[in-house]
N, C-alpha and C. Protein backbone atom coordinates (compact mmCIF):
# COMPACT_ATOMS: atom_id res chain seq x y z
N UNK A 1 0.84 -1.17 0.00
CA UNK A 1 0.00 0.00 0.00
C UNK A 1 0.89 1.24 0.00
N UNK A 2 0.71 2.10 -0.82
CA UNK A 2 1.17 3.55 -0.61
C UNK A 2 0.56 4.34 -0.06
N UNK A 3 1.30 5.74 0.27
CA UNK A 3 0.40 6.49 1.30
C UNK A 3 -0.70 7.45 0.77
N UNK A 4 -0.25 7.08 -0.51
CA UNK A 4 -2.16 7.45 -1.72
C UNK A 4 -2.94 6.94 -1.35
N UNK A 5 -2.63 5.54 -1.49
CA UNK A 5 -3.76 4.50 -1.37
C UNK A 5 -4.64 4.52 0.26
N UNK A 6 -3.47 4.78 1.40
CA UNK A 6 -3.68 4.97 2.45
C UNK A 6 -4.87 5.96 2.61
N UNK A 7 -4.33 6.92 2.24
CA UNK A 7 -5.00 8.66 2.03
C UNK A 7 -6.47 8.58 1.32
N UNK A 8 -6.35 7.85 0.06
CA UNK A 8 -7.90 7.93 -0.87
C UNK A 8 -8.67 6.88 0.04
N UNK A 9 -8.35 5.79 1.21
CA UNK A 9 -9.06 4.98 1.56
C UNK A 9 -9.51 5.50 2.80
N UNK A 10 -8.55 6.45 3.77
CA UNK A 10 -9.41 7.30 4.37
C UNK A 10 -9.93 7.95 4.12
N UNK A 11 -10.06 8.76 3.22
CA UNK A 11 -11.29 9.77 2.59
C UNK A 11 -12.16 9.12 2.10
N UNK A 12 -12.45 7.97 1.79
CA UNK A 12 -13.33 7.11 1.38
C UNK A 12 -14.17 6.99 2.09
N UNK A 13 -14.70 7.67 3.77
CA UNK A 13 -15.61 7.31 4.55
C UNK A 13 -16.33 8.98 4.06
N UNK A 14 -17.66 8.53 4.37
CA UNK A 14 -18.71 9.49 4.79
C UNK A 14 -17.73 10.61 5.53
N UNK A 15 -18.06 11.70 5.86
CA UNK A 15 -17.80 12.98 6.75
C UNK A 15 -15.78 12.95 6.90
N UNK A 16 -15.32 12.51 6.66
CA UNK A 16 -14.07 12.48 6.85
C UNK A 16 -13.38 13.63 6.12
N UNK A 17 -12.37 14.40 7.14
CA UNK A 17 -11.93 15.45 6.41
C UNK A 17 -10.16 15.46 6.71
N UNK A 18 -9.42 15.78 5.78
CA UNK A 18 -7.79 15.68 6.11
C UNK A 18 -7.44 16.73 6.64
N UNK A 19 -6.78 17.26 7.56
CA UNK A 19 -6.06 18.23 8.44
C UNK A 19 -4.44 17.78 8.86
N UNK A 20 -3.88 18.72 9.48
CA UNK A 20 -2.87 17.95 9.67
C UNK A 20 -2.63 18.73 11.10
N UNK A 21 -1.51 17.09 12.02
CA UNK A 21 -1.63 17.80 13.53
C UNK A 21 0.40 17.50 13.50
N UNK A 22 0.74 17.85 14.02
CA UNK A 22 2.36 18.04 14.60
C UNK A 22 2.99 17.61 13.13
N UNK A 23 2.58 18.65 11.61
CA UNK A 23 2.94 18.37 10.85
C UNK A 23 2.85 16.44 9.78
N UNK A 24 1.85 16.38 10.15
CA UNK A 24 1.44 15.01 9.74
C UNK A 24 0.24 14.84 8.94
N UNK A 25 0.00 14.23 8.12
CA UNK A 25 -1.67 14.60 7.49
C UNK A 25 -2.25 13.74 8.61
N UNK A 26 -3.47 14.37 8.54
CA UNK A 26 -4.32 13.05 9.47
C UNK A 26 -5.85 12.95 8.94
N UNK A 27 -6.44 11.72 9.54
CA UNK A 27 -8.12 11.77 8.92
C UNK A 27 -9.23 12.39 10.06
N UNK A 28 -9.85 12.70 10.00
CA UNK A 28 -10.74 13.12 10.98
C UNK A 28 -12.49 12.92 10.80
N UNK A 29 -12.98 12.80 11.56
CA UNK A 29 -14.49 12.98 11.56
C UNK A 29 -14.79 13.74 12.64
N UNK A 30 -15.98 14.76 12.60
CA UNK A 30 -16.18 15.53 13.73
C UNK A 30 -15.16 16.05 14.52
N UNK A 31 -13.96 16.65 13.79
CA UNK A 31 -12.81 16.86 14.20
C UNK A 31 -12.00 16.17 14.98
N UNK A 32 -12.31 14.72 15.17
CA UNK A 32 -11.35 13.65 16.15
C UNK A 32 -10.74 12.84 15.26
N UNK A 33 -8.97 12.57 15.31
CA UNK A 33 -8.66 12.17 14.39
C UNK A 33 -8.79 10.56 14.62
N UNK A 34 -8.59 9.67 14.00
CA UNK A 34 -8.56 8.45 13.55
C UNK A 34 -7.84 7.22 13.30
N UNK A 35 -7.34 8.32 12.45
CA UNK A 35 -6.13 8.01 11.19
C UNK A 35 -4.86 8.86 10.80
N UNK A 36 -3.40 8.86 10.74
CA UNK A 36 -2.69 9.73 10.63
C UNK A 36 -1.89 9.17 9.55
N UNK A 37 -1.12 9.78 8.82
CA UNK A 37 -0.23 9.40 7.82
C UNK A 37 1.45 9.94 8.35
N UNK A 38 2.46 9.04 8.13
CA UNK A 38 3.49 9.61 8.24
C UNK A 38 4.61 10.19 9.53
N UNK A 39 3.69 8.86 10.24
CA UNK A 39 3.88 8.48 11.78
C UNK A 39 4.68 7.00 11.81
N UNK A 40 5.55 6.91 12.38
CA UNK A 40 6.62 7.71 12.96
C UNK A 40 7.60 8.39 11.35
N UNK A 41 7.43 7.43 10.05
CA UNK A 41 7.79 8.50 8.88
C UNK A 41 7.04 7.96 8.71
N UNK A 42 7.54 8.73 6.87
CA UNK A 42 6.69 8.13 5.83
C UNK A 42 6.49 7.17 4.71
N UNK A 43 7.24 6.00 5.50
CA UNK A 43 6.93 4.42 5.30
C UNK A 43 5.66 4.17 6.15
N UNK A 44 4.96 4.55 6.92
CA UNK A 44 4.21 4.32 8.07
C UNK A 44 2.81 5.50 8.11
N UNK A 45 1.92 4.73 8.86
CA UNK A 45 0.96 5.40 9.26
C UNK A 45 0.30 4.97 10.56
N UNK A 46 -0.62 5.50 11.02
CA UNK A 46 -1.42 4.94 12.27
C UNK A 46 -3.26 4.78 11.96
N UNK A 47 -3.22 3.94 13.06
CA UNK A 47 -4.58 3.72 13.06
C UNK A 47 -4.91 4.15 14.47
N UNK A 48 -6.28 4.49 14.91
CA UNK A 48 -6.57 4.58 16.71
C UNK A 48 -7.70 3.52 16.72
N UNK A 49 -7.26 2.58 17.00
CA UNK A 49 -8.14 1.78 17.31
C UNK A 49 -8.18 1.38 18.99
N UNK A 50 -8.95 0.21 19.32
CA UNK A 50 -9.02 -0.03 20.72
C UNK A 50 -8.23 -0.92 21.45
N UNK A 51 -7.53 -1.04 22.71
CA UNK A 51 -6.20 -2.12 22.97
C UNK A 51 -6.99 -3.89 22.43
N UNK A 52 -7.80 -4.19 22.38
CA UNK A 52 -8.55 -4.95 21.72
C UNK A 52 -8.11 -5.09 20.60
N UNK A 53 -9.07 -4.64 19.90
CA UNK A 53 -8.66 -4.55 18.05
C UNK A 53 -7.41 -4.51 17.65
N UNK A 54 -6.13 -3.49 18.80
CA UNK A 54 -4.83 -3.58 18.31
C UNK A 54 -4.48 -5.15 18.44
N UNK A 55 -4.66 -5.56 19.69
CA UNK A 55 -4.23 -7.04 19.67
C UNK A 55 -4.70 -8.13 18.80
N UNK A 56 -6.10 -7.74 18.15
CA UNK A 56 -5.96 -8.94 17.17
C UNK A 56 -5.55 -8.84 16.08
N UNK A 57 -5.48 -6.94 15.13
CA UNK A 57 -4.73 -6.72 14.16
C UNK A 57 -3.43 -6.91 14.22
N UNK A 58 -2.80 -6.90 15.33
CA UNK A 58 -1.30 -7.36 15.37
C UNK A 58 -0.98 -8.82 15.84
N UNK A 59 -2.26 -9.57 16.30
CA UNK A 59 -1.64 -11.12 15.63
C UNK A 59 -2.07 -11.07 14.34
N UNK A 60 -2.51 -11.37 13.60
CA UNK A 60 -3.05 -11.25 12.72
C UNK A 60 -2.34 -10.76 11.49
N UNK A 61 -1.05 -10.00 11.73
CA UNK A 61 -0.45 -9.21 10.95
C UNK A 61 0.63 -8.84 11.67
N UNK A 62 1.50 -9.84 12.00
CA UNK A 62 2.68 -8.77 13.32
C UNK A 62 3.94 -8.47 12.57
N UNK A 63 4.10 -8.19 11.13
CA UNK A 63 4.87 -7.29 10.88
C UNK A 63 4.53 -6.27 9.91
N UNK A 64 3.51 -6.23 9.93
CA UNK A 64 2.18 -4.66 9.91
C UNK A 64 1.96 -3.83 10.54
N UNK A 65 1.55 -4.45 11.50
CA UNK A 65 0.98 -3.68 12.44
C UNK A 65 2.11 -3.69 14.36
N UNK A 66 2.23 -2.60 15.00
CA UNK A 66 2.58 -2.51 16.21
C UNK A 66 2.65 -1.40 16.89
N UNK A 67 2.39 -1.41 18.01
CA UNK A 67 1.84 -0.45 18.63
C UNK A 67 2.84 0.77 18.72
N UNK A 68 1.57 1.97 18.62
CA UNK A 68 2.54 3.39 19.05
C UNK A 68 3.23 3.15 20.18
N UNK A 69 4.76 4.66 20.11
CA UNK A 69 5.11 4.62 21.60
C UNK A 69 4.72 4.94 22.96
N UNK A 70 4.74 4.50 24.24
CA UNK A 70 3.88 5.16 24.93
C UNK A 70 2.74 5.05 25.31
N UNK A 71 2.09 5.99 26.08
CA UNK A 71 1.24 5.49 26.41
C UNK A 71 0.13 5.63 24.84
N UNK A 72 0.07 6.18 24.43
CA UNK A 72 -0.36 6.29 22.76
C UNK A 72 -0.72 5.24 22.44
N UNK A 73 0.76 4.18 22.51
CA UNK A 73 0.12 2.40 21.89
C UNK A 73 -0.66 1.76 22.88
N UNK A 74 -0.15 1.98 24.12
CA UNK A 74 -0.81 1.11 25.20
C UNK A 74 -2.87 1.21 25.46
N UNK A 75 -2.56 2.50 24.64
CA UNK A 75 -4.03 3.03 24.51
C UNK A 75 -5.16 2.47 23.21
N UNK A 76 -4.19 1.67 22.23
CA UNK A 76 -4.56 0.95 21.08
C UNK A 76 -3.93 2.05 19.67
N UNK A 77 -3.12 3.11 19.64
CA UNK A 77 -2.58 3.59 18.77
C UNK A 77 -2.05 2.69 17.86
N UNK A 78 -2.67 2.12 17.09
CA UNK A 78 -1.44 1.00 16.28
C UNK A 78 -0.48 1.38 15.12
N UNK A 79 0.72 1.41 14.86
CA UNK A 79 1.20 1.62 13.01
C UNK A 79 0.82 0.46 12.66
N UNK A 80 1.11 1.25 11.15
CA UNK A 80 0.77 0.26 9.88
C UNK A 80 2.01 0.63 9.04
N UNK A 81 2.62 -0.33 8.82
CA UNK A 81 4.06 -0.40 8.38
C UNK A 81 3.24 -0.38 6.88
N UNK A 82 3.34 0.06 6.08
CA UNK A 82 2.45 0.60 4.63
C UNK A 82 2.58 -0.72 3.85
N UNK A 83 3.70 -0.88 3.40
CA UNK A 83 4.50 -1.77 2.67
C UNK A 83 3.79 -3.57 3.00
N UNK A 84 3.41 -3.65 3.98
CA UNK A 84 3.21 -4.88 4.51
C UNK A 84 1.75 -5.50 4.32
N UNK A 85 1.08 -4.32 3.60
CA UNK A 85 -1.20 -4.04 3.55
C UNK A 85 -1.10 -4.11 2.62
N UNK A 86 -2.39 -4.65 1.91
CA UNK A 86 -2.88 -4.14 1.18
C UNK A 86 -4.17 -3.35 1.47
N UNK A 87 -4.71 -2.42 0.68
CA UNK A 87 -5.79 -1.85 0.70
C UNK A 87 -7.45 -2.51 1.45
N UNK A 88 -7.63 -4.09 0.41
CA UNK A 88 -8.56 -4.64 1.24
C UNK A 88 -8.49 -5.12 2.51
N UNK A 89 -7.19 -5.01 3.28
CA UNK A 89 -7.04 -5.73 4.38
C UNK A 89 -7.06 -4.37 5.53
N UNK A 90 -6.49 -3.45 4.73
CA UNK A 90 -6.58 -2.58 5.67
C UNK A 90 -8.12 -1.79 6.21
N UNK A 91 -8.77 -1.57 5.05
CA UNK A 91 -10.16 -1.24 4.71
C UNK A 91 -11.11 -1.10 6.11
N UNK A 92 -11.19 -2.46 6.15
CA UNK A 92 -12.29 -2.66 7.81
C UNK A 92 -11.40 -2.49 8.64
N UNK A 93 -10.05 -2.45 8.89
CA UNK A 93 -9.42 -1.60 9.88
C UNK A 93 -9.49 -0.01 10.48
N UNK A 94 -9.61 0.33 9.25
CA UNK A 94 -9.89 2.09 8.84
C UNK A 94 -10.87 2.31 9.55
N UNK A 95 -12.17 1.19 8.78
CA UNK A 95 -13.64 1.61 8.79
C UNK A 95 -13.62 1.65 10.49
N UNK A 96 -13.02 0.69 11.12
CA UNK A 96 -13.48 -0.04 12.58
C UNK A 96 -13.19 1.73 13.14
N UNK A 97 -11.82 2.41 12.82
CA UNK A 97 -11.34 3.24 13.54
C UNK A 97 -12.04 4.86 13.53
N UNK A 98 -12.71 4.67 12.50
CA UNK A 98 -13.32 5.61 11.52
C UNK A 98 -14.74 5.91 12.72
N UNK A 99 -15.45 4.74 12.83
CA UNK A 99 -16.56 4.44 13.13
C UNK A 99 -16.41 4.86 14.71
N UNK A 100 -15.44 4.68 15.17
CA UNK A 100 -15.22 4.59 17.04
C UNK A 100 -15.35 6.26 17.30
N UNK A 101 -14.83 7.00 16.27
CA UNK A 101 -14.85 8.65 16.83
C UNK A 101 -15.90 9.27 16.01
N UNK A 102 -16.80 8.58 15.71
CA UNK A 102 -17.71 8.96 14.81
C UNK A 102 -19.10 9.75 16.61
């Protein structure tokens, strides 16, 4: 996955708008972000999902996916190592994260 593909698949939800926070693009709904691009670079992105969901996307995928630093990951912050997704796999990941700050 590239960080196009990343980018057009978060904008792909209903209400989602791109902003950017500590110089990073990010996805947002109702101004809460989601989704960030280019975390920790830009081989990488994040997802905010729940310490739940991080744990089964990262069995599931454990050199994809692993948690932010901090308390950030411990909170379910997960990366997504880009290179390692494809688009359909990532998709209902997005959606799951998309949907939680909705």
């Amino acid at each position: 996955m590239t960080a196009d593909q990343f980018r057009s698949l978060a904008l792909s939800f209903p209400g989602v708008e791109e902003k950017a926070h500590q110089s990073h693009p990010d996805f947002r709904v109702r101004n809460k972000i989601f989704a960030t691009l280019g975390y920790p670079d830009e081989l990488h992105g994040m997802v905010k999902l729940t310490p739940k969901q991080q744990a089964e996307v990262m069995a599931a995928a454990p050199g994809a996916f692993y948690p932010a630093a901090g308390a950030w990951g411990r909170n379910g912050s997960t990366v997504v190592l880009l290179s390692q997704v494809i688009p359909r796999e990532l998709e209902p990941i997005l959606r799951q994260a998309c949907e939680a700050v909705r």
